[in-house]
N, C-alpha and C. Protein backbone atom coordinates (compact mmCIF):
# COMPACT_ATOMS: atom_id res chain seq x y z
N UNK A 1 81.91 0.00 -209.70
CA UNK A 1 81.82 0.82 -208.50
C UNK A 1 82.27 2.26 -208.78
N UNK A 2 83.35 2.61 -209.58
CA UNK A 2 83.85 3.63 -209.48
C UNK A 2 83.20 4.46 -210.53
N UNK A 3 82.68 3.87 -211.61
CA UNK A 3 81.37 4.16 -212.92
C UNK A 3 80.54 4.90 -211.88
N UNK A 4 79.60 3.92 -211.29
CA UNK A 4 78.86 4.47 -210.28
C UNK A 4 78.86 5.70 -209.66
N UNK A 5 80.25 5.73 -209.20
CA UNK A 5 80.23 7.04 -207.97
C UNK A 5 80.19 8.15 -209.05
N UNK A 6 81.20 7.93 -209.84
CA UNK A 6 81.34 9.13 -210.99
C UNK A 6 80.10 9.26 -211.35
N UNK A 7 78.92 8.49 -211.85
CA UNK A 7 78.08 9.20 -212.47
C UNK A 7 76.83 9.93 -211.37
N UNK A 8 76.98 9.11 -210.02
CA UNK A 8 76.53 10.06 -208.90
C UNK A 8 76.75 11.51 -209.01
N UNK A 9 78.34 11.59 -208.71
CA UNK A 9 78.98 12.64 -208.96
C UNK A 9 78.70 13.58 -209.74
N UNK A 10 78.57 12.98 -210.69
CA UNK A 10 78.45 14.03 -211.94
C UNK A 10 76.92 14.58 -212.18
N UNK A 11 75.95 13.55 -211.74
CA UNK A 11 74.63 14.36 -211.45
C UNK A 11 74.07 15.47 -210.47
N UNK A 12 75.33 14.63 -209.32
CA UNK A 12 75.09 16.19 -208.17
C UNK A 12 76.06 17.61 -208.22
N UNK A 13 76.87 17.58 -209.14
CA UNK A 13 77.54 18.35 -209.61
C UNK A 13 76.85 19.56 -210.81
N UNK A 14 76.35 18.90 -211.03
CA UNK A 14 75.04 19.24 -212.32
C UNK A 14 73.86 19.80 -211.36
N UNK A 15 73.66 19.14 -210.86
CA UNK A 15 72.26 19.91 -209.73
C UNK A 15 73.02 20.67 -208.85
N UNK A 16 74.30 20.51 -208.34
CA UNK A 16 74.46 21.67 -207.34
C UNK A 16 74.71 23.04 -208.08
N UNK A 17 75.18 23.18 -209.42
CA UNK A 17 75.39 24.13 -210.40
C UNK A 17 73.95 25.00 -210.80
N UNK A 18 73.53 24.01 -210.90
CA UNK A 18 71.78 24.67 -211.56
C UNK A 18 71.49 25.42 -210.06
N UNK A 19 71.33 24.71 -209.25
CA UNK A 19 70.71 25.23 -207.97
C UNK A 19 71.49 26.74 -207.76
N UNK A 20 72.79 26.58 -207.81
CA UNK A 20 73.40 27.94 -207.53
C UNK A 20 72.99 29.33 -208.51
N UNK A 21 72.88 28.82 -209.50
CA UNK A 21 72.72 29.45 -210.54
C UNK A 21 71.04 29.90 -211.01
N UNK A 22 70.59 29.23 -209.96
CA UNK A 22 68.87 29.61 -209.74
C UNK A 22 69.13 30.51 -208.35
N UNK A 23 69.87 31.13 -207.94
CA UNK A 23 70.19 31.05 -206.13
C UNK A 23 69.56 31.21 -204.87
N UNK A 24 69.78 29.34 -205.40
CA UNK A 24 69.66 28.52 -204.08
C UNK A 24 71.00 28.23 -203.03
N UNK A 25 70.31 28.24 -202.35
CA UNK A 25 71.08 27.68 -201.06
C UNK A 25 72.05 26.31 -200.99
N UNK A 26 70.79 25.79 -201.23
CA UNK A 26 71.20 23.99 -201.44
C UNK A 26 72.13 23.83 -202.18
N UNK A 27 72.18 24.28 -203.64
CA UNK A 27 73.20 24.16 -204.63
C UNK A 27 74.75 24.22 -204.15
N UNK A 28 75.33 24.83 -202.87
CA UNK A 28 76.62 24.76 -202.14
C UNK A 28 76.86 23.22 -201.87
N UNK A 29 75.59 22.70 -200.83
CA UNK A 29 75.76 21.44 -200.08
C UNK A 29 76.02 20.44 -200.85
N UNK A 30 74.94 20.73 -201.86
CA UNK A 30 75.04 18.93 -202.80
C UNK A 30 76.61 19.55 -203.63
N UNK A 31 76.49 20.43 -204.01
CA UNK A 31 77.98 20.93 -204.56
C UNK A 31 78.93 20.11 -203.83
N UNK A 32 79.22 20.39 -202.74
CA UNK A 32 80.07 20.24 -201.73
C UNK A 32 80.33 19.06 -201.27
N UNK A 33 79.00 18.14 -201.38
CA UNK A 33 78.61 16.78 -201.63
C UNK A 33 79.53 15.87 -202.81
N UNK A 34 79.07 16.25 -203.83
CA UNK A 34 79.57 16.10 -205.17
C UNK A 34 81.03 16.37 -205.08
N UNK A 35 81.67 17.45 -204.60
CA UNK A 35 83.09 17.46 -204.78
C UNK A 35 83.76 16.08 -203.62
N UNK A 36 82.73 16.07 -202.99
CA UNK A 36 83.44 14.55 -201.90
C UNK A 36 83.44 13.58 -202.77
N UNK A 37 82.48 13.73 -203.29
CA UNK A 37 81.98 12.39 -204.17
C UNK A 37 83.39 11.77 -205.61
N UNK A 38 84.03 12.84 -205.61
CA UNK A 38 84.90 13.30 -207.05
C UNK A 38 86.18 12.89 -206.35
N UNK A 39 86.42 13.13 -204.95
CA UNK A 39 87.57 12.55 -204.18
C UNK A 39 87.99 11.28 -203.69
N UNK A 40 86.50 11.14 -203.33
CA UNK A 40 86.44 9.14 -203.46
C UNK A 40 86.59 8.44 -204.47
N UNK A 41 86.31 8.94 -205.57
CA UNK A 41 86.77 8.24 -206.75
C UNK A 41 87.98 8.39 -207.94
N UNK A 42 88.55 9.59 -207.10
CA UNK A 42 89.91 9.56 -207.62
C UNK A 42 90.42 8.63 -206.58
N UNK A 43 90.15 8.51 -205.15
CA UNK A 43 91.37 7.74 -204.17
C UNK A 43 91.02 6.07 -204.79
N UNK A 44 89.93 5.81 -205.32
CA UNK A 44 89.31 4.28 -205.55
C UNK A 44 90.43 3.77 -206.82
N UNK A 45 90.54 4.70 -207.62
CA UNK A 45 91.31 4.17 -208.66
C UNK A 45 92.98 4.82 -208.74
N UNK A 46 93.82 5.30 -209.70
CA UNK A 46 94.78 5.65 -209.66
C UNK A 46 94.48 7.27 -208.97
N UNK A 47 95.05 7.43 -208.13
CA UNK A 47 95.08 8.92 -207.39
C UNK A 47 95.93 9.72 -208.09
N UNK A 48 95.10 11.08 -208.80
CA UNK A 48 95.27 12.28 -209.45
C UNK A 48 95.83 12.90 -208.61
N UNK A 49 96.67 13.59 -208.00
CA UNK A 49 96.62 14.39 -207.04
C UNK A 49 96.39 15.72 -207.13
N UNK A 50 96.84 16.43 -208.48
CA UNK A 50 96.11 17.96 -208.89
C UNK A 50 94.80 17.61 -208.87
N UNK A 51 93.87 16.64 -209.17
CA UNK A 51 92.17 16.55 -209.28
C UNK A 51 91.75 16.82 -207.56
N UNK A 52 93.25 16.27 -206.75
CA UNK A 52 92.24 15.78 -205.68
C UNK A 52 92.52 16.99 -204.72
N UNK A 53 93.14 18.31 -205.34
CA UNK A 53 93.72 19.40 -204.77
C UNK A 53 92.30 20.17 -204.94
N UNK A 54 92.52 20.37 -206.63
CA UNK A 54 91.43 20.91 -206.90
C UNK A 54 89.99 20.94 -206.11
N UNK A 55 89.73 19.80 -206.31
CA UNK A 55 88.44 19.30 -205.42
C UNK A 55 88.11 19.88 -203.88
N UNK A 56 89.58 19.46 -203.29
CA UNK A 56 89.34 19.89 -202.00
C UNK A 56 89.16 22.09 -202.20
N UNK A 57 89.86 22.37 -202.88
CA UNK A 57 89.84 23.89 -203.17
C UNK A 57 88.68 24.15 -203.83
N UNK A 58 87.61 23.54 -204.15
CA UNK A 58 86.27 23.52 -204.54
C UNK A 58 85.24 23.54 -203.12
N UNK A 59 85.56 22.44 -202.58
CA UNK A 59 84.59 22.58 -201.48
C UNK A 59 84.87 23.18 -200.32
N UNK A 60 86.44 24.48 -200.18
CA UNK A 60 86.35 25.41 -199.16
C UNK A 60 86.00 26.27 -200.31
N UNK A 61 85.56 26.78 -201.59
CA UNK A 61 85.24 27.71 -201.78
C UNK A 61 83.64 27.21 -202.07
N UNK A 62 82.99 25.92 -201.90
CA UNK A 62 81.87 26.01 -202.01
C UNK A 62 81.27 26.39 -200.43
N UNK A 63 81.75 25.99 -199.57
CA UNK A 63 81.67 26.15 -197.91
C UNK A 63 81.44 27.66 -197.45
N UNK A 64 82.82 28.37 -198.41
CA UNK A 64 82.70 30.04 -198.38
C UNK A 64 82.11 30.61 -198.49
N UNK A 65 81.42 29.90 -200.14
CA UNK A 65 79.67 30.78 -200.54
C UNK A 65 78.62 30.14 -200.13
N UNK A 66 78.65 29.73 -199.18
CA UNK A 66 77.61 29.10 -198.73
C UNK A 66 77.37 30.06 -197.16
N UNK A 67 78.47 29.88 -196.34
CA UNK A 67 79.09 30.96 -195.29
C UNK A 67 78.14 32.54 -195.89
N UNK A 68 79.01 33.30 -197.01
CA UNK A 68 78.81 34.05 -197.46
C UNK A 68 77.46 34.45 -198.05
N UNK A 69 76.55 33.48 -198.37
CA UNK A 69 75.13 33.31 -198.20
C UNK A 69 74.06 33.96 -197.20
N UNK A 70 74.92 33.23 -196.33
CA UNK A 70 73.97 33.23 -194.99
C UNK A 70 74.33 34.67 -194.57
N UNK A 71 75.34 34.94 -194.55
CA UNK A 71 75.64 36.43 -193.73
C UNK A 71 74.77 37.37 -194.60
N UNK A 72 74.88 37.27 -195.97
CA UNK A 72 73.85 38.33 -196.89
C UNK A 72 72.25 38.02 -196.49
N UNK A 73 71.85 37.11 -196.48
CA UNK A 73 70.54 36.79 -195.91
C UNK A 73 70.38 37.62 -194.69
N UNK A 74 71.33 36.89 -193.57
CA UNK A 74 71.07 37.97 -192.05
C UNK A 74 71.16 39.16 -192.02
N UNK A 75 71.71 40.12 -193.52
CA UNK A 75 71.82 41.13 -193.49
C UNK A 75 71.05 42.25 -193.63
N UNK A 76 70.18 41.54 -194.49
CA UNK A 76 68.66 41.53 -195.49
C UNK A 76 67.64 42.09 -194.15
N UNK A 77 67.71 40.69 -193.83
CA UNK A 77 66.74 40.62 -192.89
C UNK A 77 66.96 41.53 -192.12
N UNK A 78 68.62 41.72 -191.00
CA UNK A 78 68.35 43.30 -190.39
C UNK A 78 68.26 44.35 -190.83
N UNK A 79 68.59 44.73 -191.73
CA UNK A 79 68.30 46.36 -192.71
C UNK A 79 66.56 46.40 -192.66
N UNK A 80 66.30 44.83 -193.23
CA UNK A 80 64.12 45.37 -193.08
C UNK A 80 63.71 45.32 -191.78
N UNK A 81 64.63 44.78 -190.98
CA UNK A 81 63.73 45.18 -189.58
C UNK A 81 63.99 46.61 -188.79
N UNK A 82 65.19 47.09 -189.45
CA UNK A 82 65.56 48.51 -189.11
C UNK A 82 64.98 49.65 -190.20
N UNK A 83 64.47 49.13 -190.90
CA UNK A 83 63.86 49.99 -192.18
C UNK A 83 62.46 49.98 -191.24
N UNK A 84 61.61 48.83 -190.54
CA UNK A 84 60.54 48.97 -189.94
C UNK A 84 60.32 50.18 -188.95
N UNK A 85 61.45 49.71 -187.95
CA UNK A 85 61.56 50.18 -187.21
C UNK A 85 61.82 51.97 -187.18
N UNK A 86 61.85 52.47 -188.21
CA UNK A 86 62.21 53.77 -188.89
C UNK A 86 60.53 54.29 -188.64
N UNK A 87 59.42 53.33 -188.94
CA UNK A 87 58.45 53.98 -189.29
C UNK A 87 57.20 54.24 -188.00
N UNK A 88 57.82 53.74 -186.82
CA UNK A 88 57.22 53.37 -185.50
C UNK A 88 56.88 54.75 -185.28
């Protein structure tokens, strides 16, 4: 069981990395996913507790750039609709 989750883990950890690093969006969630995934399986077996700090300090800073995403996107988007709007 705990084989299992880890190697879940470790594949969506791997795809949420690539994804970010292509930048995508998605790559936060399954990130963020994956760091849950890394917490359940420290609590399943002997509990790390620096791993399970870490982890959690992974997925508010994956949450952040994900946050931080979206505001650059909405930002985008109003600068070109005010760049349009320049030419009326």
């Amino acid at each position: 069981m705990i084989l299992t989750l880890s190697i879940i883990a470790l594949i969506l950890s791997l795809v949420g990395n690539i994804l970010v690093n292509y930048k995508r969006k998605l790559g936060f969630i399954i990130w963020i996913i994956s760091n849950v995934f890394w917490i359940i399986v420290n609590f399943l077996g002997d509990v790390n507790y620096p791993q399970v700090i870490m982890y959690l300090i992974y997925v508010c800073l994956n949450i952040q750039g994900y946050i931080n995403w979206r505001k650059g996107e909405k930002k985008i988007k109003i600068e070109a609709i005010e760049e349009t709007d320049g030419w009326d």
